[in-house]
Protein backbone atom coordinates (compact mmCIF):
# COMPACT_ATOMS: atom_id res chain seq x y z
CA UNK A 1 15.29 26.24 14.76
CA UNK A 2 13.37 29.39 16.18
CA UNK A 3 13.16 30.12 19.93
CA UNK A 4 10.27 31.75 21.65
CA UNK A 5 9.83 32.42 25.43
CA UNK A 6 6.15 31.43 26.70
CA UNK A 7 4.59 30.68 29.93
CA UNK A 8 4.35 27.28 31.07
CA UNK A 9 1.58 25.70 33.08
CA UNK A 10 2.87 27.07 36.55
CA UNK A 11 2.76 30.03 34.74
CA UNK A 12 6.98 30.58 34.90
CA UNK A 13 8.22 31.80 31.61
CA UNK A 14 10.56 29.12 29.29
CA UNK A 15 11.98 28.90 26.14
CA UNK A 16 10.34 26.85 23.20
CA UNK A 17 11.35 25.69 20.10
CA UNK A 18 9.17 26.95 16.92
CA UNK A 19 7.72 24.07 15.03
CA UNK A 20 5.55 25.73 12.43
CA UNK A 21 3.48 29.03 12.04
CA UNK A 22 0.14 29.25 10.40
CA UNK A 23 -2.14 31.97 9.67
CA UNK A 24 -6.18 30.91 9.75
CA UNK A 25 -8.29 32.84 7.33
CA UNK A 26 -11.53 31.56 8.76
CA UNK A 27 -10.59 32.87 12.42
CA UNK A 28 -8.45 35.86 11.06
CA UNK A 29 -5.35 34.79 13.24
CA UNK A 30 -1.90 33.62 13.65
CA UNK A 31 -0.91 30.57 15.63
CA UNK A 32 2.26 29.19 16.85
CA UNK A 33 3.12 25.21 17.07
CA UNK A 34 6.28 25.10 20.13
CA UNK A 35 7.77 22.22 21.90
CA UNK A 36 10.12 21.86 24.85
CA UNK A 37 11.34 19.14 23.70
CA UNK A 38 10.16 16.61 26.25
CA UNK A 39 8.23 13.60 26.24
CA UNK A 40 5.08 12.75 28.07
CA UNK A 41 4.02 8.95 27.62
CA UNK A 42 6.26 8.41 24.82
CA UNK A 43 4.48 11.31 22.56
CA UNK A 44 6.22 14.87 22.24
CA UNK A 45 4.81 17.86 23.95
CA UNK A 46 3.60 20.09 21.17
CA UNK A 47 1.57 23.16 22.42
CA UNK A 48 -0.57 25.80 20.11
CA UNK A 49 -0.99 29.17 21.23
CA UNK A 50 -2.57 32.56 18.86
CA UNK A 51 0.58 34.71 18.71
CA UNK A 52 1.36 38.63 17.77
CA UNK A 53 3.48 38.36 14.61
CA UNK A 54 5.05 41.72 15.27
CA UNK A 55 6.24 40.25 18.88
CA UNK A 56 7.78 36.50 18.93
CA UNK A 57 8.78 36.79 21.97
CA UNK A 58 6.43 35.93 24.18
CA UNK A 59 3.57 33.95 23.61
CA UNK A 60 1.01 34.29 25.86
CA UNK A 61 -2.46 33.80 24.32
CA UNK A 62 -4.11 30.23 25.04
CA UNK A 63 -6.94 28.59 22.13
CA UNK A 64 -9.90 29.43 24.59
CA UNK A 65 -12.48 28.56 21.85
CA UNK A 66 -13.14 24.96 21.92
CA UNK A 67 -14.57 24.85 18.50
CA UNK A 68 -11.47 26.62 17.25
CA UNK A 69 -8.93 24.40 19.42
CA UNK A 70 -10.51 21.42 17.33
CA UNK A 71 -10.27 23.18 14.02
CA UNK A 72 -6.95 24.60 14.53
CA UNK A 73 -5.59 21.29 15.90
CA UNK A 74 -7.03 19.16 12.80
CA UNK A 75 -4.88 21.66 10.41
CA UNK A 76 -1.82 21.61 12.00
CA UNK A 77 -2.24 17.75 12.52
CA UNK A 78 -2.52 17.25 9.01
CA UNK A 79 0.41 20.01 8.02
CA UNK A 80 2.63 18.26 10.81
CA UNK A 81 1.43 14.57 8.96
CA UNK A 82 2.58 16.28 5.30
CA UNK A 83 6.21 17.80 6.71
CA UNK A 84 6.67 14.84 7.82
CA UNK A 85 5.69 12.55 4.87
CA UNK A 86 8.26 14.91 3.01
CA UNK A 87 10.63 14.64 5.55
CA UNK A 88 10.84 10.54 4.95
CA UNK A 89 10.38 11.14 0.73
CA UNK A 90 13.46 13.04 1.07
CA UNK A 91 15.07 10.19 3.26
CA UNK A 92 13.76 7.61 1.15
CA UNK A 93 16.02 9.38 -1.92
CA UNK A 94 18.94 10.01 0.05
């Protein structure tokens, strides 16, 4: 799985693993799904950030939008729901 390095919420720069990219006609960007890996109230953290796709590095560009937060959070919802549908499909046959 891909790394990234992004800032945290104290603002101290960690790595992440890459879930998923996504590019959103509508808003004309590119977003990053990254975990650390950690677990808040049983749930895994899962943060979505806009991203450079020339620089994967560091991603350092928060959803400030509200309206596009939602929208962007429904799609990669329902593409996270789908990978992992096919993830237990492919289980299911093994």
């Amino acid at each position: 799985m891909k790394t990234i390095l992004a800032k945290d919420e104290n603002n101290n720069i960690k790595e992440y693993k890459v879930i998923l990219t996504y590019h959103s006609p509508e808003y004309n960007k590119d977003y990053i799904v990254y975990t650390d890996n950690k677990y808040t109230n049983d749930e895994l953290n899962i943060y979505i950030n806009t991203y450079d796709k020339e620089n994967l590095e560091l991603v350092s560009e928060p959803i400030d939008n509200k309206e596009e937060l939602t929208k962007i959070k429904t799609i990669i919802n329902s593409i996270l729901l789908t990978m992992k549908n096919e993830s237990e499909k492919l289980e299911e046959k093994s």
